[in-house]
PDB file of N, CA and C in Angstrom:
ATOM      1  N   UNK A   1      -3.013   0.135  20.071  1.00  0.00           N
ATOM      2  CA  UNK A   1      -3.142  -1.310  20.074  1.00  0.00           C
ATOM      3  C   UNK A   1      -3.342  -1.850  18.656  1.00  0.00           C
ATOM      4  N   UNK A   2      -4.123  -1.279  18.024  1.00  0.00           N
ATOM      5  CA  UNK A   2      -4.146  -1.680  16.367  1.00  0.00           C
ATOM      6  C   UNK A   2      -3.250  -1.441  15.812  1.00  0.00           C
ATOM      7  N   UNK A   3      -2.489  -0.498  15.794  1.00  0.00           N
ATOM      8  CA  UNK A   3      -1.142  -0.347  15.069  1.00  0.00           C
ATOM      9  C   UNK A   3       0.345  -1.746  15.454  1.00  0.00           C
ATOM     10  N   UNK A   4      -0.156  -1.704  16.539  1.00  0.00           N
ATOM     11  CA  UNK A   4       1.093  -2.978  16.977  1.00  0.00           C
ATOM     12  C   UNK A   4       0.158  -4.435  16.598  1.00  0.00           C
ATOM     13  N   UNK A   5      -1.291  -4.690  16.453  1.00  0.00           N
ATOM     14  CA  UNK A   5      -1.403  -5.760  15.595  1.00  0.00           C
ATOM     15  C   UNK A   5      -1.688  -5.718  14.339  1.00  0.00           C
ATOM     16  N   UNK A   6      -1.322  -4.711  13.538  1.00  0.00           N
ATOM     17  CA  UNK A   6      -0.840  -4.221  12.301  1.00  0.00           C
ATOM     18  C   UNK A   6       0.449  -4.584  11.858  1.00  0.00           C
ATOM     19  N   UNK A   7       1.160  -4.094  13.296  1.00  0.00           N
ATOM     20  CA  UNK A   7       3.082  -4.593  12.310  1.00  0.00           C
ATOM     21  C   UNK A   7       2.779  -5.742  13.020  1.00  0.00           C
ATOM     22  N   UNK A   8       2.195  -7.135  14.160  1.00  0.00           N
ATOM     23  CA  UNK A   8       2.564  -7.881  14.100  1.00  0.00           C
ATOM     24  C   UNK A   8       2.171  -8.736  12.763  1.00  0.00           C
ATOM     25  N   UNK A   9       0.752  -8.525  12.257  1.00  0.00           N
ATOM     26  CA  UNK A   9       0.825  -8.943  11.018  1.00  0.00           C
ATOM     27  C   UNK A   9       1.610  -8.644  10.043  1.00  0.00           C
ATOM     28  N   UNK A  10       1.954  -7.398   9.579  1.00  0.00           N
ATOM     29  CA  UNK A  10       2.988  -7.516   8.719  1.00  0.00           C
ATOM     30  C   UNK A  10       4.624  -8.386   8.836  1.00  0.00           C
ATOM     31  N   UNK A  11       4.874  -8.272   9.866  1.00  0.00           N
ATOM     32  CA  UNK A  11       6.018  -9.032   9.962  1.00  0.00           C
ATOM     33  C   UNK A  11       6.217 -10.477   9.817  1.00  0.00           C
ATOM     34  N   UNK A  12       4.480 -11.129  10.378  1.00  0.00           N
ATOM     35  CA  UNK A  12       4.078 -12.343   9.828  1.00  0.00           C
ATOM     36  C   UNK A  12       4.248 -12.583   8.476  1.00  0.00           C
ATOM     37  N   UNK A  13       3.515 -11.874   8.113  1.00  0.00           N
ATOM     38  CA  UNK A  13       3.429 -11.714   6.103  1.00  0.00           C
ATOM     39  C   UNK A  13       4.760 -11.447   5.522  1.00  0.00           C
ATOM     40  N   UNK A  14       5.594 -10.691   6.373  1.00  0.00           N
ATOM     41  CA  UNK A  14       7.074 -10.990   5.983  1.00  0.00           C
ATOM     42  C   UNK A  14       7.587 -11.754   5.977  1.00  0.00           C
ATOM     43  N   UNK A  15       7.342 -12.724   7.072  1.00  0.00           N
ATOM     44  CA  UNK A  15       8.040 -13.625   7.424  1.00  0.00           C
ATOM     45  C   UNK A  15       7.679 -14.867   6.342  1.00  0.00           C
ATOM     46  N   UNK A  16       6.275 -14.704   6.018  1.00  0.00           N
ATOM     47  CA  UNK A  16       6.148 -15.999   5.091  1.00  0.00           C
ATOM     48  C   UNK A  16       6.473 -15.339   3.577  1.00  0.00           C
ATOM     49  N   UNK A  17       6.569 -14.059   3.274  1.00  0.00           N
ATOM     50  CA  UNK A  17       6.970 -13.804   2.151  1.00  0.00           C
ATOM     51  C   UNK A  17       8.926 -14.064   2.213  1.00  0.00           C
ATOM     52  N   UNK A  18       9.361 -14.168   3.028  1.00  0.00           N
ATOM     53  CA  UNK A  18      10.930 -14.371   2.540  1.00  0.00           C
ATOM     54  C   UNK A  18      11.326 -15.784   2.732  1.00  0.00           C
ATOM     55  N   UNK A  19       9.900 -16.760   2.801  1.00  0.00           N
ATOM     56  CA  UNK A  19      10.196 -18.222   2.041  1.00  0.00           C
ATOM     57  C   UNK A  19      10.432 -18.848   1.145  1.00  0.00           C
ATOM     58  N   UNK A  20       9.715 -17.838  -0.024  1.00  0.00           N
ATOM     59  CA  UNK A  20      10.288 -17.889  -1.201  1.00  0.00           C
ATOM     60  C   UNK A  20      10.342 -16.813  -1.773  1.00  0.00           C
ATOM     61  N   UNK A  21      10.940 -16.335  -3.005  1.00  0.00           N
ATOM     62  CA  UNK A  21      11.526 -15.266  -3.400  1.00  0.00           C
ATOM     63  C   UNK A  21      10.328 -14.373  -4.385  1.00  0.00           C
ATOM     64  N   UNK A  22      10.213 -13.336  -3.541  1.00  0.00           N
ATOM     65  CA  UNK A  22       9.319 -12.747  -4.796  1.00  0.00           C
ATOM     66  C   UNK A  22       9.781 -12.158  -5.819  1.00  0.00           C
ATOM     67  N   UNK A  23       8.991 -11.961  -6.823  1.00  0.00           N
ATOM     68  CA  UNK A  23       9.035 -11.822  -8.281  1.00  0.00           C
ATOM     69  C   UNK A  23       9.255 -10.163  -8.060  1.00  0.00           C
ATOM     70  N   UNK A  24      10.231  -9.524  -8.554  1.00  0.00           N
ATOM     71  CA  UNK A  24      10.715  -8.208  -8.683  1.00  0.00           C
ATOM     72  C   UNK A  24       9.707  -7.116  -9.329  1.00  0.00           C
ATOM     73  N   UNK A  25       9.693  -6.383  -8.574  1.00  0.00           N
ATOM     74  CA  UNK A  25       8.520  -5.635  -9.645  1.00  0.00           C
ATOM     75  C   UNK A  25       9.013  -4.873 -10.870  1.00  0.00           C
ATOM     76  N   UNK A  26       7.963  -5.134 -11.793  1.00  0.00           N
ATOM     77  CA  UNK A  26       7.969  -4.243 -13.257  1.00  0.00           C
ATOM     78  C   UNK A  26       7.038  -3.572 -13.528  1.00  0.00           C
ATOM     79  N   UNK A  27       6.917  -3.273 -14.831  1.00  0.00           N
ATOM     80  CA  UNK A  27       5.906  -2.483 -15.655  1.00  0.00           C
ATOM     81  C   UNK A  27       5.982  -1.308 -14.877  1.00  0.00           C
ATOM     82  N   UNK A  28       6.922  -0.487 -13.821  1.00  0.00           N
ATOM     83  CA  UNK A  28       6.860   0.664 -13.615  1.00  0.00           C
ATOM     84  C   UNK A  28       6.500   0.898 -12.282  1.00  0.00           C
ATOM     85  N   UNK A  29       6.491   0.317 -11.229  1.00  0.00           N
ATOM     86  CA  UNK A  29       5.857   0.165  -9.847  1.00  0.00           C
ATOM     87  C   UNK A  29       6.902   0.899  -9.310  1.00  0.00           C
ATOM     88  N   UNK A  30       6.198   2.045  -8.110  1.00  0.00           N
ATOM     89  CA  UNK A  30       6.441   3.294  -7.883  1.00  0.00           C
ATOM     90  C   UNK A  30       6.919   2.410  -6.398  1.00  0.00           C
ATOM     91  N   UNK A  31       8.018   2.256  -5.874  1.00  0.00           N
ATOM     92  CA  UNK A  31       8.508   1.606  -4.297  1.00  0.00           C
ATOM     93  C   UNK A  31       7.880   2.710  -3.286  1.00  0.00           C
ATOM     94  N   UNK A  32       7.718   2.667  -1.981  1.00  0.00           N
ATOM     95  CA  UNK A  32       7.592   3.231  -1.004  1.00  0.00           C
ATOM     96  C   UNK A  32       7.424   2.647   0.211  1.00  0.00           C
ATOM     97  N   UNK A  33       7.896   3.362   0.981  1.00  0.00           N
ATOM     98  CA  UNK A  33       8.538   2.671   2.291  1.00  0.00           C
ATOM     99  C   UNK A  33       7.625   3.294   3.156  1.00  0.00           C
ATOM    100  N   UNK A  34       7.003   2.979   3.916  1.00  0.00           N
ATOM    101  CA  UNK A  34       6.526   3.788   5.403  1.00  0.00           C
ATOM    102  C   UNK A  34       7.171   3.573   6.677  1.00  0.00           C
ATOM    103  N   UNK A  35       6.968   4.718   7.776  1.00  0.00           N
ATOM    104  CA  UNK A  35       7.555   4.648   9.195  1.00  0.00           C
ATOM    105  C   UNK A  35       7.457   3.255   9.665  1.00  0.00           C
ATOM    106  N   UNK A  36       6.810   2.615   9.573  1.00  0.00           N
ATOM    107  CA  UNK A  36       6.313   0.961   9.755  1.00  0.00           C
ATOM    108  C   UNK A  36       7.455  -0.229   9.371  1.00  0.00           C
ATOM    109  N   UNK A  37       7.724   0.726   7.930  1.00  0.00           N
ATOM    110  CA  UNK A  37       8.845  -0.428   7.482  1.00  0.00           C
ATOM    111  C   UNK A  37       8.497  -1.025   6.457  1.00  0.00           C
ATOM    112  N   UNK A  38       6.473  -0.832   6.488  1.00  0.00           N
ATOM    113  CA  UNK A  38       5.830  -1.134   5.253  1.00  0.00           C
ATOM    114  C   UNK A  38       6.474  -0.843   4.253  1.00  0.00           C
ATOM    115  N   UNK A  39       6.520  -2.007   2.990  1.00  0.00           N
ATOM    116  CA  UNK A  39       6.929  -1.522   1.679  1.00  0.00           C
ATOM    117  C   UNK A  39       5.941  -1.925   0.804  1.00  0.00           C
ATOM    118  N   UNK A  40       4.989  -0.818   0.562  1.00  0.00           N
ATOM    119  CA  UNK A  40       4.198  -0.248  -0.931  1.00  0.00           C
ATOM    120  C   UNK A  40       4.567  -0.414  -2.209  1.00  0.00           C
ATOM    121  N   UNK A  41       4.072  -0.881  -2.729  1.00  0.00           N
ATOM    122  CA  UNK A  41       4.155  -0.944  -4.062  1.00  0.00           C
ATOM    123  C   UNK A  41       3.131  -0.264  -5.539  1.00  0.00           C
ATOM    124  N   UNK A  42       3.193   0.639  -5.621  1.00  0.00           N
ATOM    125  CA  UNK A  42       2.040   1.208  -6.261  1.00  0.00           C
ATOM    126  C   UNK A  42       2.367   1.640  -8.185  1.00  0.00           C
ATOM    127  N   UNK A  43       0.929   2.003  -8.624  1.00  0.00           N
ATOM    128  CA  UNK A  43       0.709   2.233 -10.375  1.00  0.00           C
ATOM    129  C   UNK A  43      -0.199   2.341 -10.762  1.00  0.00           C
ATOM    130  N   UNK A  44      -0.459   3.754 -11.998  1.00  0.00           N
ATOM    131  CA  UNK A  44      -1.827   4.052 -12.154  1.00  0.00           C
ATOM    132  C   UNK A  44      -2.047   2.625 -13.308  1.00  0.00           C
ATOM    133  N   UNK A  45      -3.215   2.287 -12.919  1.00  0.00           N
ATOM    134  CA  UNK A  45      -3.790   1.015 -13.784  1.00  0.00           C
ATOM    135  C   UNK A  45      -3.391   1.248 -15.516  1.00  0.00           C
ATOM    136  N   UNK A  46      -3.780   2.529 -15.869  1.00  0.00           N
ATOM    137  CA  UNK A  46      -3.759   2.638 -17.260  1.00  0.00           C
ATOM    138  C   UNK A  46      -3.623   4.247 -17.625  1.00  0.00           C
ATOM    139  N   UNK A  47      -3.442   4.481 -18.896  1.00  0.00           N
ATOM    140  CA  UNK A  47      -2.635   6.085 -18.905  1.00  0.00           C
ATOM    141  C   UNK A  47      -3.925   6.835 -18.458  1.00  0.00           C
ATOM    142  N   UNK A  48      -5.247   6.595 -18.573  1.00  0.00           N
ATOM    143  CA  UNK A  48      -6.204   7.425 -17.363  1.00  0.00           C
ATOM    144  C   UNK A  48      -5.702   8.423 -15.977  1.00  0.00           C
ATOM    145  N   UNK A  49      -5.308   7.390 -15.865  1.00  0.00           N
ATOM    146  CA  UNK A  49      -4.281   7.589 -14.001  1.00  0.00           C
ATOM    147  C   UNK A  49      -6.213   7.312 -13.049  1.00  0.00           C
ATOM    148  N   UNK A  50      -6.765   6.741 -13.510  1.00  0.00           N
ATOM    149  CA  UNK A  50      -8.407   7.023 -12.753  1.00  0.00           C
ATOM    150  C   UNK A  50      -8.172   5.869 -11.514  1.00  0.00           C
ATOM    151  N   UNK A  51      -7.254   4.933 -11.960  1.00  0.00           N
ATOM    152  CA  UNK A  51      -7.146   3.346 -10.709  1.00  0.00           C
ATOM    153  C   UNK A  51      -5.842   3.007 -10.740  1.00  0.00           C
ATOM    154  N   UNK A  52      -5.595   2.792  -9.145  1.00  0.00           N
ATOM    155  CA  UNK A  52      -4.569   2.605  -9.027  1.00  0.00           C
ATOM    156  C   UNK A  52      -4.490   0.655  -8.461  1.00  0.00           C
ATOM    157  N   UNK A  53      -3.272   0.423  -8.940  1.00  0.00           N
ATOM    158  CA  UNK A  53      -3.264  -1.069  -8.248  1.00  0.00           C
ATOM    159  C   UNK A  53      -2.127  -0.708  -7.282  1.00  0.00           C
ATOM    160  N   UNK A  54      -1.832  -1.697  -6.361  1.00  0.00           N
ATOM    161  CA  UNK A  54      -1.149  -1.423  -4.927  1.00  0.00           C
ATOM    162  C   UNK A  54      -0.988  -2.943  -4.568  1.00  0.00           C
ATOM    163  N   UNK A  55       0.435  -3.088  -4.560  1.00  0.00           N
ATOM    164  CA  UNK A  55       0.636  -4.185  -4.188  1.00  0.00           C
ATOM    165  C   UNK A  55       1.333  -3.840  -2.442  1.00  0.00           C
ATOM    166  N   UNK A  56       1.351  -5.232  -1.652  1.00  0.00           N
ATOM    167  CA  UNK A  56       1.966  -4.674  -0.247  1.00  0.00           C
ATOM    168  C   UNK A  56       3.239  -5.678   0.493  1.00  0.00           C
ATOM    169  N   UNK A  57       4.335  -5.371   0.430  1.00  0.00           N
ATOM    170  CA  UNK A  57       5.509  -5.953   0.701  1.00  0.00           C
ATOM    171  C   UNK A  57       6.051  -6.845  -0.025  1.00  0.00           C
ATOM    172  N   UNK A  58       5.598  -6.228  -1.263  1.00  0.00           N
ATOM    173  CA  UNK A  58       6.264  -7.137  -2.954  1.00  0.00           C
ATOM    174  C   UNK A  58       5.671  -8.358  -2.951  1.00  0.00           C
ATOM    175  N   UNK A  59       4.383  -8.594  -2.242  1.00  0.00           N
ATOM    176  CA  UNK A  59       3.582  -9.555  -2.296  1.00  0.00           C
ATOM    177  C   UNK A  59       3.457  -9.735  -4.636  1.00  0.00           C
ATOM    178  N   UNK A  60       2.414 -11.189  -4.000  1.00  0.00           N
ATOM    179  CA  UNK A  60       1.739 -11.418  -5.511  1.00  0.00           C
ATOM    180  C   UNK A  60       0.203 -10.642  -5.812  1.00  0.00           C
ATOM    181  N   UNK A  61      -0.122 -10.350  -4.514  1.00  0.00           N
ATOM    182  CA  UNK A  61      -1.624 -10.093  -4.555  1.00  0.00           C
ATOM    183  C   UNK A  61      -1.816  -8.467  -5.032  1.00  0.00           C
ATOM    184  N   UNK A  62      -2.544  -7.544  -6.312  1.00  0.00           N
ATOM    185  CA  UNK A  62      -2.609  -6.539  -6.507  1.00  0.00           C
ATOM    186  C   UNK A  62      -3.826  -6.042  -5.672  1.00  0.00           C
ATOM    187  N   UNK A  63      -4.084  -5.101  -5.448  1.00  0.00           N
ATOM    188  CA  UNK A  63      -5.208  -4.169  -5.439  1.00  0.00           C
ATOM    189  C   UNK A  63      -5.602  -2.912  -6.601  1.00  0.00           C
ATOM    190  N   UNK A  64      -6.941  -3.683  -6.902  1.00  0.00           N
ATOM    191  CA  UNK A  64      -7.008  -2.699  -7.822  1.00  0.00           C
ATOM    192  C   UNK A  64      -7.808  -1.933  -7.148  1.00  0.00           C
ATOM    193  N   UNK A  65      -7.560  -0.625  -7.226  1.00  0.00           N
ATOM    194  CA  UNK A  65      -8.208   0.814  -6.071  1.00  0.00           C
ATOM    195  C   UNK A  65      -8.920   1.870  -6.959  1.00  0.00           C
ATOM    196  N   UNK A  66      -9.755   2.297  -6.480  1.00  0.00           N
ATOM    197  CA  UNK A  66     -10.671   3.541  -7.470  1.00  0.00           C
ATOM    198  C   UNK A  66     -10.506   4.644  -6.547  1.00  0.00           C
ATOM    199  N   UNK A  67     -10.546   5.538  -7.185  1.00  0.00           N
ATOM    200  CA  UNK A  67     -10.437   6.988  -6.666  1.00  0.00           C
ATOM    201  C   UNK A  67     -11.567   7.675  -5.922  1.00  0.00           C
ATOM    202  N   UNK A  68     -11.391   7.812  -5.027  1.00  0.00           N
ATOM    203  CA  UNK A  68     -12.846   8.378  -3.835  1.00  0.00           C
ATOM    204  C   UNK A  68     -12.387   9.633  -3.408  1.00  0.00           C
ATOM    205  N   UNK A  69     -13.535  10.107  -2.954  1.00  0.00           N
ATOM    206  CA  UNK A  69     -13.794  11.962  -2.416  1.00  0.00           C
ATOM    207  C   UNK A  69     -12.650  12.004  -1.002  1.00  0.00           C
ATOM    208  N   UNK A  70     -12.155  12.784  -1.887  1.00  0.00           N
ATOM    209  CA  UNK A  70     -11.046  13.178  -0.307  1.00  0.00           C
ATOM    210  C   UNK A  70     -11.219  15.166   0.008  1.00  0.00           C
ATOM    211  N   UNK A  71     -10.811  15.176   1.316  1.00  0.00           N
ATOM    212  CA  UNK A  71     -10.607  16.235   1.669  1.00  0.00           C
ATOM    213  C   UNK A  71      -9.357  17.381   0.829  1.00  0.00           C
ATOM    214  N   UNK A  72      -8.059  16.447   1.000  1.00  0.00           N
ATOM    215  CA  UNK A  72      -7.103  16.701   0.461  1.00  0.00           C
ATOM    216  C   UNK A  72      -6.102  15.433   0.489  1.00  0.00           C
ATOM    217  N   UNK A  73      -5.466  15.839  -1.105  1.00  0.00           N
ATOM    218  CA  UNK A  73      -4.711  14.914  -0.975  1.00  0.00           C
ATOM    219  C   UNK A  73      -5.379  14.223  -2.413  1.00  0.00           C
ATOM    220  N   UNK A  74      -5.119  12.688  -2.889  1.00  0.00           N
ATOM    221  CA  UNK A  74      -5.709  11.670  -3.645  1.00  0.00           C
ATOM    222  C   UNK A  74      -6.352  10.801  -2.118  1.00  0.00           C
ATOM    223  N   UNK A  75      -7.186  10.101  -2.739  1.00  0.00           N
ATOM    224  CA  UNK A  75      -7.648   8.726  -1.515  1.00  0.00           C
ATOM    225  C   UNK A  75      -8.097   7.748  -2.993  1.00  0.00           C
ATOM    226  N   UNK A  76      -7.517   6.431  -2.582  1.00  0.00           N
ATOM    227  CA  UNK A  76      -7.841   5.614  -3.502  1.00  0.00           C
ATOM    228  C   UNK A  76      -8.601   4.653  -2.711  1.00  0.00           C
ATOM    229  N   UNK A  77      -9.587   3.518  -2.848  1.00  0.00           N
ATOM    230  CA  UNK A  77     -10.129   2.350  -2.247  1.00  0.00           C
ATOM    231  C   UNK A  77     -10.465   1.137  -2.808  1.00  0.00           C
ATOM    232  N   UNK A  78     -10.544   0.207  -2.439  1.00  0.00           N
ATOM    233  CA  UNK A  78     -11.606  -0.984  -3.013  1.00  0.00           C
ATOM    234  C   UNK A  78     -12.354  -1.883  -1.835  1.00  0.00           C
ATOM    235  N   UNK A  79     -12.724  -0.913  -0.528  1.00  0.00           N
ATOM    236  CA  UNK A  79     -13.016  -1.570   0.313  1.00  0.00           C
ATOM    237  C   UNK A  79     -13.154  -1.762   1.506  1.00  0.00           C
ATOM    238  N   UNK A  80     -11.410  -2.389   0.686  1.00  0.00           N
ATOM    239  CA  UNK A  80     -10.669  -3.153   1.776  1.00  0.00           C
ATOM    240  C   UNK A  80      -9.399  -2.783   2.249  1.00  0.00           C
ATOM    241  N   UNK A  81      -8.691  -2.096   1.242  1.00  0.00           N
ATOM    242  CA  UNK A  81      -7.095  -1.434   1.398  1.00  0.00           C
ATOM    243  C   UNK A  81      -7.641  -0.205   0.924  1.00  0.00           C
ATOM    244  N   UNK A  82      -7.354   1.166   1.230  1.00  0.00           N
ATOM    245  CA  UNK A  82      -6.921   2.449   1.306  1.00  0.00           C
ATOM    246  C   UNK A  82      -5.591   2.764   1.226  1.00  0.00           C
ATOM    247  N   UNK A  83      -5.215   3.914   0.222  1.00  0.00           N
ATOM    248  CA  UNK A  83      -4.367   3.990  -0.250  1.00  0.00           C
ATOM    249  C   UNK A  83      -4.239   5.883  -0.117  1.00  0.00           C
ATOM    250  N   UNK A  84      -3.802   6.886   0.328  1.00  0.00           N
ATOM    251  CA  UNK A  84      -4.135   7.857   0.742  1.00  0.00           C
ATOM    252  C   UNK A  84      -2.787   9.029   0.670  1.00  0.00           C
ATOM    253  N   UNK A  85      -2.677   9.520  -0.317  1.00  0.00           N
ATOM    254  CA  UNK A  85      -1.752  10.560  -0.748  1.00  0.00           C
ATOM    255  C   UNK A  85      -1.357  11.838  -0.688  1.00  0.00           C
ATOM    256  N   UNK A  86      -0.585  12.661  -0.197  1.00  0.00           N
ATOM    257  CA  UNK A  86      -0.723  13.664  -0.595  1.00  0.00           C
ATOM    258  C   UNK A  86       0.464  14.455  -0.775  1.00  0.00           C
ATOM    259  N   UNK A  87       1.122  15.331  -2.100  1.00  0.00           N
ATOM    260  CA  UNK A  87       2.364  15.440  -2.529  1.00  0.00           C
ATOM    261  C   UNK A  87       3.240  14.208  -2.864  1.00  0.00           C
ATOM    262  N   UNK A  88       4.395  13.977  -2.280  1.00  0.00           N
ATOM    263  CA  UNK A  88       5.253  12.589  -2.254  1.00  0.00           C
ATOM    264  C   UNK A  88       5.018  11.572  -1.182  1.00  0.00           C
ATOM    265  N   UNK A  89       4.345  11.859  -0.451  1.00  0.00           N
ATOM    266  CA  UNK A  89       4.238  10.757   0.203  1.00  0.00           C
ATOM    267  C   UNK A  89       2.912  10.364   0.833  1.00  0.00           C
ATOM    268  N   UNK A  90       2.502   9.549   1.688  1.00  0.00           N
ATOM    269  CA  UNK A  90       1.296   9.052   1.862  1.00  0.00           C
ATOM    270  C   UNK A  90       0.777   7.939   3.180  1.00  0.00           C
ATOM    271  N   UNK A  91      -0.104   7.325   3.378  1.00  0.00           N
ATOM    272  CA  UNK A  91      -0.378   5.987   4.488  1.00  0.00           C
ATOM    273  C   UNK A  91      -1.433   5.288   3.574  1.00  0.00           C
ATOM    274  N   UNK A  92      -1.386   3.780   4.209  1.00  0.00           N
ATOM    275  CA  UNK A  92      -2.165   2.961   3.541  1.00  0.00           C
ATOM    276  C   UNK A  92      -2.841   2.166   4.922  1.00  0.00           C
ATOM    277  N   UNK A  93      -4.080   1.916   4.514  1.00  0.00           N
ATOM    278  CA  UNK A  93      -4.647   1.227   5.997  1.00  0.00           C
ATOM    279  C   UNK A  93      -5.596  -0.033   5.275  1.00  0.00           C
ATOM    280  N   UNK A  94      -6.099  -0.759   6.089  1.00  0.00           N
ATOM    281  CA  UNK A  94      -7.432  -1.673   5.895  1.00  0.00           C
ATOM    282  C   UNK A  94      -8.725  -0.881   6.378  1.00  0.00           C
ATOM    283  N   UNK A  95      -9.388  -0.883   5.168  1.00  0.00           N
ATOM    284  CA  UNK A  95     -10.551  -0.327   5.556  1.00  0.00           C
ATOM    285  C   UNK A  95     -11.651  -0.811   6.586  1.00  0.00           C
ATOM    286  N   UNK A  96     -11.777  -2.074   6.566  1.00  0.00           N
ATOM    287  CA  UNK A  96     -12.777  -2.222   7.350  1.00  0.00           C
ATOM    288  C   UNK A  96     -12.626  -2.196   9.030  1.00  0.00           C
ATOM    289  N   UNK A  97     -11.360  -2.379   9.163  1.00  0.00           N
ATOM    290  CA  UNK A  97     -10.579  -1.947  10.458  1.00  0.00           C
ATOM    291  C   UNK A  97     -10.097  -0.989  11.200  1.00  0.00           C
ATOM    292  N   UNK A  98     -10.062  -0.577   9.999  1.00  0.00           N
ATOM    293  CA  UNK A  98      -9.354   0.937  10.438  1.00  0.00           C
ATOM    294  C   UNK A  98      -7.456   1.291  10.708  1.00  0.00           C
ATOM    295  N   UNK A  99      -7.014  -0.055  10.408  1.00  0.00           N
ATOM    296  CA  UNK A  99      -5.628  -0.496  11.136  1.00  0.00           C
ATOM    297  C   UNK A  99      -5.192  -0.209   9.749  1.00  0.00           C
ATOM    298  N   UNK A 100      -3.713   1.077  10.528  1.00  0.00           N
ATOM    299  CA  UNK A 100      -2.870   1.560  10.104  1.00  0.00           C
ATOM    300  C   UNK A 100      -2.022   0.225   9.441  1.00  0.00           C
ATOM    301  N   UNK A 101      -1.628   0.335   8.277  1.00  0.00           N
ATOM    302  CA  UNK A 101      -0.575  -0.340   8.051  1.00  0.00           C
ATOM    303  C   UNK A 101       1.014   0.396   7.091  1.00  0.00           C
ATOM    304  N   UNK A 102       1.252   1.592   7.296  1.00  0.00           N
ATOM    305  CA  UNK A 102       2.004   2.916   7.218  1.00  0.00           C
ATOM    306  C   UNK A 102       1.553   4.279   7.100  1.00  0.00           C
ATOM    307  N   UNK A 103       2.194   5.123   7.886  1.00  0.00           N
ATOM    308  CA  UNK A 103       2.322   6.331   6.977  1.00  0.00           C
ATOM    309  C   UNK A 103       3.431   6.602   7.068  1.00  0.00           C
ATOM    310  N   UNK A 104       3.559   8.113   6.430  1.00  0.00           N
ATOM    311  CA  UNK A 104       5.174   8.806   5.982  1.00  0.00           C
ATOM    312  C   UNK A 104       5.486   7.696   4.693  1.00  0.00           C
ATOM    313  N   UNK A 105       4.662   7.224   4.179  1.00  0.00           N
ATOM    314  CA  UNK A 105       5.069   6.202   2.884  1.00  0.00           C
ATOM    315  C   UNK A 105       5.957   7.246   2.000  1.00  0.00           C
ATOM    316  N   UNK A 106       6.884   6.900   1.358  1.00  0.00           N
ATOM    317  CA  UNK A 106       7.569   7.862   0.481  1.00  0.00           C
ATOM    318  C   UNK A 106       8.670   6.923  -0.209  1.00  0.00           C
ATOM    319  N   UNK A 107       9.446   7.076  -1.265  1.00  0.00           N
ATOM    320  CA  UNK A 107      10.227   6.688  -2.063  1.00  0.00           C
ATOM    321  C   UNK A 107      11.384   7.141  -0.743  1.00  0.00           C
ATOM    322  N   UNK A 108      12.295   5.925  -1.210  1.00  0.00           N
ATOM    323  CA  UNK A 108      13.324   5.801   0.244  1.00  0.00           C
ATOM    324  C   UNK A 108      14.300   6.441  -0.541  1.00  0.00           C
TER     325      UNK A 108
END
């Protein structure tokens, strides 16, 4: 049930993001797609690689994410978005919810 009001929000947020045209990403933003359809946008903050920012469906809004204790894998957070890696590909959720918003994220 959370996962289907997960993509209905995203598709909302799609829907108002293809009202007007978003700004293409630069400075190096890593694309990724999840089973969802989600499209990720991710980059280590600075040559550290310690924070990552994460943008979500080529939105304007970044997340800037810090690196937290994982089992395996990277896990990045600020919260509120989770960002969760391991090898090439990955899932991203809302933290305080718990609601999936991809996995199988990977460069298409």
């Amino acid at each position: 049930m959370k996962a289907v009001v997960a993509l209905m929000a995203l598709a909302v947020l799609g829907g108002c993001a293809s009202l007007k045209p978003a700004p293409a990403p630069t400075d190096n933003w890593t694309r990724w797609v999840c089973d969802s359809q989600a499209e990720v946008l991710w980059r280590f903050a600075d040559s550290s690689q310690q924070d990552m920012d994460v943008r979500l469906g080529g939105g304007d809004q970044v997340y800037r994410l810090k690196p937290e204790p994982s089992g395996s894998g990277a896990l990045y957070s600020d919260g509120v978005l989770a960002f969760h890696s391991k090898g090439d590909e990955g899932l991203v959720y809302w933290v305080a919810t718990d609601d999936l918003i991809g996995r199988g994220c990977k460069a298409p």
